[in-house]
Protein backbone atom coordinates (compact mmCIF):
# COMPACT_ATOMS: atom_id res chain seq x y z
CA UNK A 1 112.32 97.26 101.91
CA UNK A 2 115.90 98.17 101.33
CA UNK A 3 118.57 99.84 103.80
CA UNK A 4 118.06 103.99 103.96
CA UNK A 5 120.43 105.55 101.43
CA UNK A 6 120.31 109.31 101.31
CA UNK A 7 122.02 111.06 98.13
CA UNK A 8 122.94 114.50 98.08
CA UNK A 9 122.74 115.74 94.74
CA UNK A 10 124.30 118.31 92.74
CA UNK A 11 122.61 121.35 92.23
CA UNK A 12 119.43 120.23 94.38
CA UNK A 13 117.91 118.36 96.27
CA UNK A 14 118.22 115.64 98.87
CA UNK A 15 117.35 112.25 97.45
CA UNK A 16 115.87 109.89 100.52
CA UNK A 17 114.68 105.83 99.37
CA UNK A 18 114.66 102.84 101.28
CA UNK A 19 113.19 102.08 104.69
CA UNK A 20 112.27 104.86 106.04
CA UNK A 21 109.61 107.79 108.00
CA UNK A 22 109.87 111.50 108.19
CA UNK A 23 109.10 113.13 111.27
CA UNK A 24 108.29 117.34 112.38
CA UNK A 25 109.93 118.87 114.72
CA UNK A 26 107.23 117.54 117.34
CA UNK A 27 107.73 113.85 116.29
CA UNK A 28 104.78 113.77 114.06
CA UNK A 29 105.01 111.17 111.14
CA UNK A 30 104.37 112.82 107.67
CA UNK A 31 102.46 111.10 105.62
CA UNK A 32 103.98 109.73 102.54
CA UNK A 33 102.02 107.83 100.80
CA UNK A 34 103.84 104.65 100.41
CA UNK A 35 106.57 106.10 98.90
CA UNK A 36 110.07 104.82 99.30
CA UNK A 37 111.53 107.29 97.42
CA UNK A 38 111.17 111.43 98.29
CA UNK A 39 113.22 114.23 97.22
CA UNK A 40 114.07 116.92 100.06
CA UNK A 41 114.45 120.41 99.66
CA UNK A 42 117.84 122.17 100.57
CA UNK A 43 117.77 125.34 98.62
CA UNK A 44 114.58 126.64 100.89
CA UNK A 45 112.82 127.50 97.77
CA UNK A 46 109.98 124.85 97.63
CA UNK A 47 106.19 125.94 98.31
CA UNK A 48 106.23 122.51 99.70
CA UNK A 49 108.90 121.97 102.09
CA UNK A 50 110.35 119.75 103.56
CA UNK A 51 109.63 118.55 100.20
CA UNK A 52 111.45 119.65 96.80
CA UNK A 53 109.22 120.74 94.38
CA UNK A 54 112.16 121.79 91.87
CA UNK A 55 111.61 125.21 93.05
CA UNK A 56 115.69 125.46 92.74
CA UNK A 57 116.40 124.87 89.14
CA UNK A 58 118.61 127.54 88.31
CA UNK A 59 118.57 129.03 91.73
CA UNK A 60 120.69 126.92 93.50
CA UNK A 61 124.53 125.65 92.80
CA UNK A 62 126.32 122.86 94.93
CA UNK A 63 129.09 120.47 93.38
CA UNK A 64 128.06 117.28 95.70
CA UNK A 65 131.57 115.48 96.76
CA UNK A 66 131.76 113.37 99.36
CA UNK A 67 134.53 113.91 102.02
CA UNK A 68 135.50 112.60 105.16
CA UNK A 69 134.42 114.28 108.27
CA UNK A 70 137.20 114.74 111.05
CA UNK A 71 136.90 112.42 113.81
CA UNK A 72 134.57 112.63 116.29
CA UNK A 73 135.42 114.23 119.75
């Protein structure tokens, strides 16, 4: 499997492939399937969060730009 790469895209969701597991806030592993490729929600509108479910089409509006964060204290 390849490297984690995480995109943030425009207007929705969270775009997660690679190498890589999704854990709850008590460490538990969701299951995925044997995907390598999962779409998270970041509008709060999916009936199946953490997962998108394209609950935010025409709901939600973010222009995804990268920028650089200020250093690190």
């Amino acid at each position: 499997m390849s490297k984690t790469k995480l995109t943030v895209l425009s207007n929705g969701s969270l775009k997660v492939q690679g190498d890589f597991e999704i854990v709850d806030k008590d460490g538990n592993v969701y299951d995925l399937g044997g995907r390598e490729l999962v779409s998270l929600c970041r509008c709060g509108l999916s009936g199946n969060k953490p997962f998108c479910d394209g609950s935010h089409r025409n709901h939600f509006e973010h222009t995804a730009e990268a920028f650089d964060l200020p250093p690190k204290k």
